[in-house]
PDB file of N, CA and C in Angstrom:
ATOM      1  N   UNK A   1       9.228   3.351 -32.095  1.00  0.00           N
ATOM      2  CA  UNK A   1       8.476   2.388 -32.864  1.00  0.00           C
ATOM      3  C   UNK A   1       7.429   3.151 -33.652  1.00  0.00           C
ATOM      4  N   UNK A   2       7.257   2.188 -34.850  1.00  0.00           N
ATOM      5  CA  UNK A   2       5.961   3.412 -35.926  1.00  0.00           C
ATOM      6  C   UNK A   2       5.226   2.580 -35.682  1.00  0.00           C
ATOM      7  N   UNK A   3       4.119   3.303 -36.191  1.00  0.00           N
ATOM      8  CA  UNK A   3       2.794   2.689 -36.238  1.00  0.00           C
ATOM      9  C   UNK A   3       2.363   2.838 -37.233  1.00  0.00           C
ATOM     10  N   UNK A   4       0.933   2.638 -37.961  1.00  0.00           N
ATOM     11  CA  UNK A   4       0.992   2.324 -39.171  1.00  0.00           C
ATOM     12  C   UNK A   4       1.080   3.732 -39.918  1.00  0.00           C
ATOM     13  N   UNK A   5       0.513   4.637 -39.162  1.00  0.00           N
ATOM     14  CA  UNK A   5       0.125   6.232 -39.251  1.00  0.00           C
ATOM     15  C   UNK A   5       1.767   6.697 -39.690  1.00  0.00           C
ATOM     16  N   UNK A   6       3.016   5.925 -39.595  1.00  0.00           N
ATOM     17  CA  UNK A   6       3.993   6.572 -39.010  1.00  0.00           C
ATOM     18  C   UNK A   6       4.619   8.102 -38.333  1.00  0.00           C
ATOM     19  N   UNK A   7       3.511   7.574 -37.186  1.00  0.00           N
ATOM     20  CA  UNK A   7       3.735   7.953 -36.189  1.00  0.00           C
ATOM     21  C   UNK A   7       4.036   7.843 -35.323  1.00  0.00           C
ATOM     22  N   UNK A   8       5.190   8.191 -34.764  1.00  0.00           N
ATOM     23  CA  UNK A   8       6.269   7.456 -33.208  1.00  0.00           C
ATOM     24  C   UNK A   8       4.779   7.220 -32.102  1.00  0.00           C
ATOM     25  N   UNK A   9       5.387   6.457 -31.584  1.00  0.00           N
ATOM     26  CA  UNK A   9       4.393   6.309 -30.283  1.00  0.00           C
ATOM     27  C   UNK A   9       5.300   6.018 -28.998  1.00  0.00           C
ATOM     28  N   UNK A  10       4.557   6.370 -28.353  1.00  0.00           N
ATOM     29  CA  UNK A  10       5.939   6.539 -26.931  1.00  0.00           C
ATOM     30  C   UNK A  10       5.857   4.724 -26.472  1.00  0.00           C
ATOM     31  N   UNK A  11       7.100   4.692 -26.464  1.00  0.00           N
ATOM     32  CA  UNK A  11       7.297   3.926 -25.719  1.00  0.00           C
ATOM     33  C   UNK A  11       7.475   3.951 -24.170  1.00  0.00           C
ATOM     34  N   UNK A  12       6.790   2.340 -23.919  1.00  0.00           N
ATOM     35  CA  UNK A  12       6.812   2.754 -22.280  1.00  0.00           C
ATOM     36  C   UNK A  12       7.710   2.079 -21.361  1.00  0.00           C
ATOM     37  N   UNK A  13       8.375   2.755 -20.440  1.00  0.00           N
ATOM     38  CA  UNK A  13       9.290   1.482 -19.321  1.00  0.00           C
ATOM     39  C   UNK A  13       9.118   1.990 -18.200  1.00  0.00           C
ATOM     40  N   UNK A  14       8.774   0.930 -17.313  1.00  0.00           N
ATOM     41  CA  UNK A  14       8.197   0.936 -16.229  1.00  0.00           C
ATOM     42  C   UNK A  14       9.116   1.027 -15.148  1.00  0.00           C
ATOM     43  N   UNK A  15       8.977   1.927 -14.485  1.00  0.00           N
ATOM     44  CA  UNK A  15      10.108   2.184 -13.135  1.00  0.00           C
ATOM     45  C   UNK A  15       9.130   1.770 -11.928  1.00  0.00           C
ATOM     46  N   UNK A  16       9.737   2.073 -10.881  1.00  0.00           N
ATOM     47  CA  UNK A  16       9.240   2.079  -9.538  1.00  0.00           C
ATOM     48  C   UNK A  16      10.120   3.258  -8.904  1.00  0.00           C
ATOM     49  N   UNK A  17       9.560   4.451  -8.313  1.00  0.00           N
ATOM     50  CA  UNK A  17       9.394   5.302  -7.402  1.00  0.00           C
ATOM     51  C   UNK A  17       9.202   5.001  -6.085  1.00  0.00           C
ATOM     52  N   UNK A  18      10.334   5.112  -5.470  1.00  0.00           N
ATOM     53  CA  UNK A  18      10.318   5.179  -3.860  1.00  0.00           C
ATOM     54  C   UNK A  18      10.078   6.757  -2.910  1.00  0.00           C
ATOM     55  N   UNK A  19       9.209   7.088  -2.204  1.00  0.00           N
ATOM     56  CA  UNK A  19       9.423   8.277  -2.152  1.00  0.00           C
ATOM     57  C   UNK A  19       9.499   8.049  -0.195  1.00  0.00           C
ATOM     58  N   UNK A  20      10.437   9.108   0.525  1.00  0.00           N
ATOM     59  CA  UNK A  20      10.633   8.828   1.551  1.00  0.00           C
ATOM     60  C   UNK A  20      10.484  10.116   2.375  1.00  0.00           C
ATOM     61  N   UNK A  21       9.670  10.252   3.736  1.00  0.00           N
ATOM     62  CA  UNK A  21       9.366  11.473   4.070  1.00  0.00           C
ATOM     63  C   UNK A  21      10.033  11.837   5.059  1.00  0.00           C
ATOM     64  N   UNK A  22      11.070  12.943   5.739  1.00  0.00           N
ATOM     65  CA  UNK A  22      11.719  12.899   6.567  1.00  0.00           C
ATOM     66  C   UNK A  22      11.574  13.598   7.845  1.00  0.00           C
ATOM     67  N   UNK A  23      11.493  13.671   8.735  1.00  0.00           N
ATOM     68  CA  UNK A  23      11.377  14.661   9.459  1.00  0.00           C
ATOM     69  C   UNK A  23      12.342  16.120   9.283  1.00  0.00           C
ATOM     70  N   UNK A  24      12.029  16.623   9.735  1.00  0.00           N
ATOM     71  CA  UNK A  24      12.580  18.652   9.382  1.00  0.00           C
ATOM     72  C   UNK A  24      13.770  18.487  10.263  1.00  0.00           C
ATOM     73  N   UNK A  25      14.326  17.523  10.735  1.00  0.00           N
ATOM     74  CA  UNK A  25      15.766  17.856  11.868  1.00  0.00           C
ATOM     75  C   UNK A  25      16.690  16.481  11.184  1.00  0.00           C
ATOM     76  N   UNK A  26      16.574  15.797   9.876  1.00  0.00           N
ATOM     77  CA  UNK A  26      17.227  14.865   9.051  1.00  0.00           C
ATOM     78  C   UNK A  26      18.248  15.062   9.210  1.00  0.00           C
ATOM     79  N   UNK A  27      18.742  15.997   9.105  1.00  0.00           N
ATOM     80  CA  UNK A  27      20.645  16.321   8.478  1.00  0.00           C
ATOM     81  C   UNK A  27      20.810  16.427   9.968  1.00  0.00           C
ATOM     82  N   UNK A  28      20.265  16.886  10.797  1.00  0.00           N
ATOM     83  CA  UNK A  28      20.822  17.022  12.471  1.00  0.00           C
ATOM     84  C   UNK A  28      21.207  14.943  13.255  1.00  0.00           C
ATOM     85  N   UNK A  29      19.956  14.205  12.342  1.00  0.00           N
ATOM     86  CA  UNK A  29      19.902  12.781  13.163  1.00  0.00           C
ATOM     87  C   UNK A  29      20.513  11.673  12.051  1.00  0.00           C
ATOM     88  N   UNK A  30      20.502  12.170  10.747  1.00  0.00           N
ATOM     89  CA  UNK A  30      20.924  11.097  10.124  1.00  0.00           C
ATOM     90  C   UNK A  30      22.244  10.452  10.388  1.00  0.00           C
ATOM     91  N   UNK A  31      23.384  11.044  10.856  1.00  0.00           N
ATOM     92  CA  UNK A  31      24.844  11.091  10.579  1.00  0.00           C
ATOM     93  C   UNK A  31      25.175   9.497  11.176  1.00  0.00           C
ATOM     94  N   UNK A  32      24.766   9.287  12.172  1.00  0.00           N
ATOM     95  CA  UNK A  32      25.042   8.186  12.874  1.00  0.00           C
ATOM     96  C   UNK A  32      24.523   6.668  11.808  1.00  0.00           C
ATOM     97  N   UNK A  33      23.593   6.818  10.971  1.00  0.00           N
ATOM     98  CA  UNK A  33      22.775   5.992  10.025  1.00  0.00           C
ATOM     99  C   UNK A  33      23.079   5.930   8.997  1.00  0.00           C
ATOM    100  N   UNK A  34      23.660   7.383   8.591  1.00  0.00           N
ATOM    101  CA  UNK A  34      23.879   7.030   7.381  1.00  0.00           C
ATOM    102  C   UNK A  34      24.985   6.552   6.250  1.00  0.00           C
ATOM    103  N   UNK A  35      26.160   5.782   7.131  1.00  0.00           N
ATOM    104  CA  UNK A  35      26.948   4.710   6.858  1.00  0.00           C
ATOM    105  C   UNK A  35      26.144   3.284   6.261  1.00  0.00           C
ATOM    106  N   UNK A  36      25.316   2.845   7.385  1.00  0.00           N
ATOM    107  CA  UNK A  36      24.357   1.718   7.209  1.00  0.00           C
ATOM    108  C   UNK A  36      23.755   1.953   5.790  1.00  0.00           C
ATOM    109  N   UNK A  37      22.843   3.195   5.611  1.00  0.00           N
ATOM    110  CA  UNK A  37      21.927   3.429   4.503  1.00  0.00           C
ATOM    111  C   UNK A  37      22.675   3.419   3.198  1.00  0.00           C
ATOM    112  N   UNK A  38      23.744   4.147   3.445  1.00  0.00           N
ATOM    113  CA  UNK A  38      24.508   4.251   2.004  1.00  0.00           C
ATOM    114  C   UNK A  38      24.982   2.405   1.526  1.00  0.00           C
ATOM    115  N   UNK A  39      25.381   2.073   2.753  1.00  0.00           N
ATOM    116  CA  UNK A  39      26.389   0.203   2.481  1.00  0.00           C
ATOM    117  C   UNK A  39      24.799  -0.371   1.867  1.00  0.00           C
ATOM    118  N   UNK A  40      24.001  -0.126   2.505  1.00  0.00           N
ATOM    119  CA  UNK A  40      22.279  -0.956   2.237  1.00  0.00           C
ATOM    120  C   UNK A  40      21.876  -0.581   0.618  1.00  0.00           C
ATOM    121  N   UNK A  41      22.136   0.183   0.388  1.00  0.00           N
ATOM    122  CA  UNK A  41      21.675   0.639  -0.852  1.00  0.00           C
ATOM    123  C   UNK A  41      22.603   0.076  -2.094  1.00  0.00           C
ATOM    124  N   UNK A  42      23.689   0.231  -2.141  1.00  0.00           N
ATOM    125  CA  UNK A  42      25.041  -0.095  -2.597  1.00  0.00           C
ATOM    126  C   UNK A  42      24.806  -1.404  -3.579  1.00  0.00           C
ATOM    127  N   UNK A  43      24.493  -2.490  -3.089  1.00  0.00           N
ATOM    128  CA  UNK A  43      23.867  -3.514  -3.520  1.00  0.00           C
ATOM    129  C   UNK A  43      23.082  -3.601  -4.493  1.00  0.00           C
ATOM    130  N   UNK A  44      22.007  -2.850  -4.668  1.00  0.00           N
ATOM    131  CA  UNK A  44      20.929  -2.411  -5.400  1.00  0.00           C
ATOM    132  C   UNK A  44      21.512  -1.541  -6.749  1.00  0.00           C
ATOM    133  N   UNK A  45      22.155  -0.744  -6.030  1.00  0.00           N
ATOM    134  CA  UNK A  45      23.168   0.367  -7.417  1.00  0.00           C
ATOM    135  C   UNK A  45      23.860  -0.593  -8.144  1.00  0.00           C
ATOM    136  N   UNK A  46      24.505  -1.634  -7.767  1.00  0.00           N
ATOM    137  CA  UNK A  46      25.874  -2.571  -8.080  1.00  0.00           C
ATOM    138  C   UNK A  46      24.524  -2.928  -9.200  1.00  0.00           C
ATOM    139  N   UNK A  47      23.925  -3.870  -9.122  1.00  0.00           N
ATOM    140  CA  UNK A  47      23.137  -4.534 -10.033  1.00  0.00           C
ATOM    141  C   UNK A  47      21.858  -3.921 -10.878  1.00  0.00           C
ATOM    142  N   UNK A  48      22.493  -2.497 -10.817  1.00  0.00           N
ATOM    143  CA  UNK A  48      21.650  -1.953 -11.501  1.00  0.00           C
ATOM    144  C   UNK A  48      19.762  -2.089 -11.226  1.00  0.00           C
ATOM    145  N   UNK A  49      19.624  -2.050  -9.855  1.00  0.00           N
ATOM    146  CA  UNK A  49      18.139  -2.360  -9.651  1.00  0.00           C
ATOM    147  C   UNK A  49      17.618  -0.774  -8.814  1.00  0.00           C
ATOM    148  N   UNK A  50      18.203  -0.319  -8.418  1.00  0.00           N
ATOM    149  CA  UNK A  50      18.607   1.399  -8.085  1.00  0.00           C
ATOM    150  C   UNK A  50      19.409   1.907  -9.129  1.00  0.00           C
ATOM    151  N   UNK A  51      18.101   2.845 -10.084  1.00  0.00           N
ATOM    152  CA  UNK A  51      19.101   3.616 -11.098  1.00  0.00           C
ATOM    153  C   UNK A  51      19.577   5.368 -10.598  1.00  0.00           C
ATOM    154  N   UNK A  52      18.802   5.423  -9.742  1.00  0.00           N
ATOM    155  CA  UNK A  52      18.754   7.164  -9.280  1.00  0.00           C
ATOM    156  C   UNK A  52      18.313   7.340  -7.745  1.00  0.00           C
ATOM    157  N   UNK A  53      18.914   8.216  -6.780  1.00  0.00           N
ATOM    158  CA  UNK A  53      18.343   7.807  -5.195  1.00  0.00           C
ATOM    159  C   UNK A  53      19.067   9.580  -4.717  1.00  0.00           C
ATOM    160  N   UNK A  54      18.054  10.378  -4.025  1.00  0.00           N
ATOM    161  CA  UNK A  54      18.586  11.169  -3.398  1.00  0.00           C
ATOM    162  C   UNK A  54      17.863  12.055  -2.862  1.00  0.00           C
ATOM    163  N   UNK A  55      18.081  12.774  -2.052  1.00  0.00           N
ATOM    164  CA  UNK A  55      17.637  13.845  -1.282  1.00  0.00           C
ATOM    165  C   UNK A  55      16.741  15.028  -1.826  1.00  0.00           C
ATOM    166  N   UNK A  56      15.624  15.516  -1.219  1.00  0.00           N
ATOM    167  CA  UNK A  56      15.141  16.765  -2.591  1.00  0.00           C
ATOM    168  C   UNK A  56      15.371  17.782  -1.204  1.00  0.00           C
ATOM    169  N   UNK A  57      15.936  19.050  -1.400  1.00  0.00           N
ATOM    170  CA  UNK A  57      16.591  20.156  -1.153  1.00  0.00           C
ATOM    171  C   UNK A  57      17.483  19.762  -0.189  1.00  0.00           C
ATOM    172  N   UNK A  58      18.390  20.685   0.136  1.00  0.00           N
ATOM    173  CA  UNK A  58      19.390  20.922   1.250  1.00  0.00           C
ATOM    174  C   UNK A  58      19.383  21.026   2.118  1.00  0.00           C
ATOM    175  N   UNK A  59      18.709  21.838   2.601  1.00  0.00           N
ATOM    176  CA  UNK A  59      18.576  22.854   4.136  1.00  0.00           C
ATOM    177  C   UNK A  59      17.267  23.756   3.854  1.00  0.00           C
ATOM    178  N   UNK A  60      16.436  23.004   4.155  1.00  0.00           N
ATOM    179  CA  UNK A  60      15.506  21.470   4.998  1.00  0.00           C
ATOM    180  C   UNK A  60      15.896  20.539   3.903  1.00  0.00           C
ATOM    181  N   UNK A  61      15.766  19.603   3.983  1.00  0.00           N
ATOM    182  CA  UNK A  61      15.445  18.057   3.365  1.00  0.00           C
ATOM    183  C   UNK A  61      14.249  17.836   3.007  1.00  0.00           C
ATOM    184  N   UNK A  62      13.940  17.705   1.804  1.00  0.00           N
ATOM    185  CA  UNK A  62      12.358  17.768   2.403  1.00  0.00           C
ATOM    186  C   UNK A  62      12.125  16.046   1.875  1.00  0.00           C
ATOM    187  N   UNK A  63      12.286  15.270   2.304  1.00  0.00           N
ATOM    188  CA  UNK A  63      12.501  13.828   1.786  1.00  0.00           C
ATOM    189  C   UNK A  63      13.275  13.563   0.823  1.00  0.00           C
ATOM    190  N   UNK A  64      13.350  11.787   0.179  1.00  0.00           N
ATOM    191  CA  UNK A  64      13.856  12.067  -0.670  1.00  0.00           C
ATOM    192  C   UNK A  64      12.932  11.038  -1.529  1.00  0.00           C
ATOM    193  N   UNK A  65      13.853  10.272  -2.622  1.00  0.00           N
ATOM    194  CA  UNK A  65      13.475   9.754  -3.800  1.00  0.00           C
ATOM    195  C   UNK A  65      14.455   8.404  -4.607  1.00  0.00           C
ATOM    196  N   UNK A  66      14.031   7.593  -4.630  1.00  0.00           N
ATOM    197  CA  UNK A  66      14.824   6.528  -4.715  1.00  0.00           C
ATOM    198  C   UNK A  66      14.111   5.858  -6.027  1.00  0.00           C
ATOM    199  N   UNK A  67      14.500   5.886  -7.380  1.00  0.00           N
ATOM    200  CA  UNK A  67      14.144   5.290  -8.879  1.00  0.00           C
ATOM    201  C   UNK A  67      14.470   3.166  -8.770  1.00  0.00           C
ATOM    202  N   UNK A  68      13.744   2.937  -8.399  1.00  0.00           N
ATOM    203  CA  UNK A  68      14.241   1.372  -9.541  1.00  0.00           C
ATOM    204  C   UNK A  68      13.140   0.759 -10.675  1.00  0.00           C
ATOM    205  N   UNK A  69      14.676   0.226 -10.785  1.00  0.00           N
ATOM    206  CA  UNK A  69      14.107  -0.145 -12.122  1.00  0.00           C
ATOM    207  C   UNK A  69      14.604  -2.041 -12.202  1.00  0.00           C
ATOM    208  N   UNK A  70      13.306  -2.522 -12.509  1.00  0.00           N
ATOM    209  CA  UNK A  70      13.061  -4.051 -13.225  1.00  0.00           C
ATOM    210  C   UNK A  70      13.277  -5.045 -11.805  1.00  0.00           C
ATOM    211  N   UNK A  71      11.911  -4.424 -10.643  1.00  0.00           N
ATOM    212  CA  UNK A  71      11.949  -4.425  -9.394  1.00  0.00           C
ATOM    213  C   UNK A  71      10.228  -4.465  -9.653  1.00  0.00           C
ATOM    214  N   UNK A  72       9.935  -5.516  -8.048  1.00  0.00           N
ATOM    215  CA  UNK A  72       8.660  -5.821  -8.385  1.00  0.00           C
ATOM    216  C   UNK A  72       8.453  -4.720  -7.049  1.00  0.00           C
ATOM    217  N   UNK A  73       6.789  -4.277  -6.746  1.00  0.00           N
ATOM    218  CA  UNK A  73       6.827  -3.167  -6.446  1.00  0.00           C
ATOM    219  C   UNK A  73       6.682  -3.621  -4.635  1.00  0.00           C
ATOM    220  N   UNK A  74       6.198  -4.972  -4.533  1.00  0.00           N
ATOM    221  CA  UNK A  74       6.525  -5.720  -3.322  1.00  0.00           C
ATOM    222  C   UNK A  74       8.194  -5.895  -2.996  1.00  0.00           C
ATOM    223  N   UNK A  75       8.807  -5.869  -3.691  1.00  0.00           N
ATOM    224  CA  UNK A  75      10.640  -5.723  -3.424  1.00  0.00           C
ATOM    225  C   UNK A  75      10.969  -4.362  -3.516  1.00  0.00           C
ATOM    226  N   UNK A  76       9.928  -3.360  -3.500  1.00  0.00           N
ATOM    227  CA  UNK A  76      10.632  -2.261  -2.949  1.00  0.00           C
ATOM    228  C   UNK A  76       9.709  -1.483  -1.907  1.00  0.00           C
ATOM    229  N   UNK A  77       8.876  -2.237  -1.491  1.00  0.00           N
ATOM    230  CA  UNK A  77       8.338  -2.164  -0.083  1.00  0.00           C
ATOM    231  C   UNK A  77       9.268  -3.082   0.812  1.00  0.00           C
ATOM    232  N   UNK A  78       9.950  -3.975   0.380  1.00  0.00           N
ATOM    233  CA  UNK A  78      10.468  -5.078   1.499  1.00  0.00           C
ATOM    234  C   UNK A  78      11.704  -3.745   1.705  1.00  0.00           C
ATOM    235  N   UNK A  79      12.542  -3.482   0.648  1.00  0.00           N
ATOM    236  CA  UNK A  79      13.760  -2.174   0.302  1.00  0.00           C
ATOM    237  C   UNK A  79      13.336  -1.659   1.679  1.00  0.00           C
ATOM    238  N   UNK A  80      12.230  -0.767   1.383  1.00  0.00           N
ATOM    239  CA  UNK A  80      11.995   0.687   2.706  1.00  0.00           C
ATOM    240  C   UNK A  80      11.623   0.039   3.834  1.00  0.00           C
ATOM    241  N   UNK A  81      11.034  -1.159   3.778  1.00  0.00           N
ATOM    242  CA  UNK A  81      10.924  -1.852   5.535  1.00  0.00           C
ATOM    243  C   UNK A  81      12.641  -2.358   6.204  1.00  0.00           C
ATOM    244  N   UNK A  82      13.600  -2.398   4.954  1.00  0.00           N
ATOM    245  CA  UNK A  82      14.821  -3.114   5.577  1.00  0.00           C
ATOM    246  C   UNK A  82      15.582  -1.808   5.911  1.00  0.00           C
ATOM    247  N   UNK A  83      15.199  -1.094   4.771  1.00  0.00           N
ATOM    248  CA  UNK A  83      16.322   0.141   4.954  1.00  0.00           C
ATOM    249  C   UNK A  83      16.652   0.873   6.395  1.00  0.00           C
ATOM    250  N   UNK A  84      18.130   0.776   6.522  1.00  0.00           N
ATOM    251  CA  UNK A  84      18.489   1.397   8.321  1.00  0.00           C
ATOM    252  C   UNK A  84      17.929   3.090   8.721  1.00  0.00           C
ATOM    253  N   UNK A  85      17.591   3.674   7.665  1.00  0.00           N
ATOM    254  CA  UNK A  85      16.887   4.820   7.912  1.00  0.00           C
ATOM    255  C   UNK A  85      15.796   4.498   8.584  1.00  0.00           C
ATOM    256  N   UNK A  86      14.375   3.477   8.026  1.00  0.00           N
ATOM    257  CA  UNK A  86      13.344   2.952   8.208  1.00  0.00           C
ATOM    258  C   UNK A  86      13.824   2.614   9.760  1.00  0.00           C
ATOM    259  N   UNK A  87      14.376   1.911   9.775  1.00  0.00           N
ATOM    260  CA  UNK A  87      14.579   1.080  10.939  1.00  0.00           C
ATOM    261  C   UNK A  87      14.384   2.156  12.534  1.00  0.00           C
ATOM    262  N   UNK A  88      15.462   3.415  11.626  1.00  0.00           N
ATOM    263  CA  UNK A  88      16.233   3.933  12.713  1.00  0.00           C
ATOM    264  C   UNK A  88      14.701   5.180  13.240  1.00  0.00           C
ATOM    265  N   UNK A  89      14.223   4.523  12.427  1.00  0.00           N
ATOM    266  CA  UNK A  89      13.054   6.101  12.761  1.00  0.00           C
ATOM    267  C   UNK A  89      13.283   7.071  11.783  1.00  0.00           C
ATOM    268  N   UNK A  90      14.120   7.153  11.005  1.00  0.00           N
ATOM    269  CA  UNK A  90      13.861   8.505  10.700  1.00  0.00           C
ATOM    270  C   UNK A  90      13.083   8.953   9.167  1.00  0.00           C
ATOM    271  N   UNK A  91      12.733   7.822   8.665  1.00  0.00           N
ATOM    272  CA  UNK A  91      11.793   7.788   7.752  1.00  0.00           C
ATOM    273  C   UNK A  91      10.449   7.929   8.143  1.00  0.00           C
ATOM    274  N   UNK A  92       9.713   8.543   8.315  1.00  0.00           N
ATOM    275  CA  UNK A  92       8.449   8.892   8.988  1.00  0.00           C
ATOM    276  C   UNK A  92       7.313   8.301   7.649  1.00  0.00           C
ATOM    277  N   UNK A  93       7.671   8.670   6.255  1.00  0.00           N
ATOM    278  CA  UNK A  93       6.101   7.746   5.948  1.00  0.00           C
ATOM    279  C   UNK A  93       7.375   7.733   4.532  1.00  0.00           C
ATOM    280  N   UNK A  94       6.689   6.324   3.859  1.00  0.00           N
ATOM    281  CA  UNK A  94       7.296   6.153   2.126  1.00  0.00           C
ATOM    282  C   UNK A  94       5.821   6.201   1.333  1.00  0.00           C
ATOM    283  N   UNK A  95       6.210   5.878   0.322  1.00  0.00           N
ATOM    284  CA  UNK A  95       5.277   5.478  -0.702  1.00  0.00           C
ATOM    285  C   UNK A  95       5.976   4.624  -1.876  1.00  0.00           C
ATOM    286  N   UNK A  96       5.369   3.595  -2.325  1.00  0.00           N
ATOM    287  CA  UNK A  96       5.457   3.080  -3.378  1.00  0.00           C
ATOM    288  C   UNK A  96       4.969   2.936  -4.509  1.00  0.00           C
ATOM    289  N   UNK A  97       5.367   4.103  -5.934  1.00  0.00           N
ATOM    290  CA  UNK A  97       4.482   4.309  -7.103  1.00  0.00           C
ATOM    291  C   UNK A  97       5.059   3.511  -8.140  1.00  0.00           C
ATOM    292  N   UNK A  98       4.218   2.912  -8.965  1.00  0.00           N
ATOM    293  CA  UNK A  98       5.060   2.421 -10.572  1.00  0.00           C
ATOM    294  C   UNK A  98       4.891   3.941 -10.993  1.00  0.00           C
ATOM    295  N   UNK A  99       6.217   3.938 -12.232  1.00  0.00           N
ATOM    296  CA  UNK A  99       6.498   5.216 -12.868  1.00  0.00           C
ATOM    297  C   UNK A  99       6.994   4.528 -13.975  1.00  0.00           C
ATOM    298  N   UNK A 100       5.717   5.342 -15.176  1.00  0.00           N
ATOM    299  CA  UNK A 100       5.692   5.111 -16.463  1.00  0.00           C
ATOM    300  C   UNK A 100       6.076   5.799 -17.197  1.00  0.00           C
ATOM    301  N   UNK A 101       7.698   5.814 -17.645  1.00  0.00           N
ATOM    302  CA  UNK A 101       7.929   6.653 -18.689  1.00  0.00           C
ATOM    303  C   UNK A 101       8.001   6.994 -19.726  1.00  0.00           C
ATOM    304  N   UNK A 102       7.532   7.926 -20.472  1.00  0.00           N
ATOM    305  CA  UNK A 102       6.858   7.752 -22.021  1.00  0.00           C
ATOM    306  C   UNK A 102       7.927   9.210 -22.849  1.00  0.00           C
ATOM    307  N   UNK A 103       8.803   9.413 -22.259  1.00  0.00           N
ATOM    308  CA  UNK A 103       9.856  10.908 -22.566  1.00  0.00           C
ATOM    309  C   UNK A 103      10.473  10.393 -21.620  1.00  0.00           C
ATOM    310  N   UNK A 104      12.270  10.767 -23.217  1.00  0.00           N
ATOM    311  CA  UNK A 104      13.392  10.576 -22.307  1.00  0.00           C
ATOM    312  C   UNK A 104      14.057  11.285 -22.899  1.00  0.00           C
ATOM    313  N   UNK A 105      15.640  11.541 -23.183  1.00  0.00           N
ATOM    314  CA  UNK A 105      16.335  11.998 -23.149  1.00  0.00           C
ATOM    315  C   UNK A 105      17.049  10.921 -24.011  1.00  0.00           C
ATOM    316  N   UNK A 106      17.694  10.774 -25.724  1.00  0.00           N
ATOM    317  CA  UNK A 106      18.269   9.506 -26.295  1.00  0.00           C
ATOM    318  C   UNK A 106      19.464   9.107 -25.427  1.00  0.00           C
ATOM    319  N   UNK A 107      19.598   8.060 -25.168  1.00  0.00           N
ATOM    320  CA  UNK A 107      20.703   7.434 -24.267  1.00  0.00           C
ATOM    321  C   UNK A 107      20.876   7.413 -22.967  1.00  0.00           C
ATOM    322  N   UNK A 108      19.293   8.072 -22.236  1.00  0.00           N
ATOM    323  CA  UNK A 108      19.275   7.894 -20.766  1.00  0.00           C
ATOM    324  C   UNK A 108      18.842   7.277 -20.323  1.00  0.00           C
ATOM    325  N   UNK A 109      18.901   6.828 -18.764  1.00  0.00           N
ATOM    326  CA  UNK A 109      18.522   5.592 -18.511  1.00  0.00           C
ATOM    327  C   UNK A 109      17.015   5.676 -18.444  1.00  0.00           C
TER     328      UNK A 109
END
């Protein structure tokens, strides 16, 4: 969009950031859970309300990261209280940030 200056101005769209903290023995306890977590999430991907969700490193885990988008930020606190990870223990702390993005990439989500 211009402005009168024509000068682009960023446009903004508002995400929500899930961030999830794991304990250091994840990949040793998840296996049994994470059938549940993946079917739980699934839902959210289908309707496009989870645009991006995953793990940050390998071996350790060091939590992960879950993007939605056009989600109120109370429906993705209810998300991490339902989620079978949450449940199962092995989510040790989340957070819930709005994420304002002002740079993208043309044609990404």
């Amino acid at each position: 969009r211009l402005s009168r200056s024509n000068k682009m101005e960023p446009q903004t769209e508002t995400y929500t950031a899930l961030f999830y903290t794991y304990p250091d023995n994840i990949l040793e306890i998840r296996a049994p859970h994470r059938p549940a977590h993946l079917e739980y999430v699934k839902p959210f991907v289908d309707a496009k309300k989870v645009i991006y969700g995953g793990a940050f490193g390998t071996d350790p885990v060091g939590g992960a990261l879950i993007i939605f988008k056009g989600v109120t930020t109370a429906e993705v606190e209810q998300f991490a209280k339902d989620d079978p990870y949450t449940k199962a223990g092995l989510v040790l702390d989340y957070q819930v940030k709005p994420w304002n993005v002002v740079a993208k990439a043309e044609g990404a989500l």
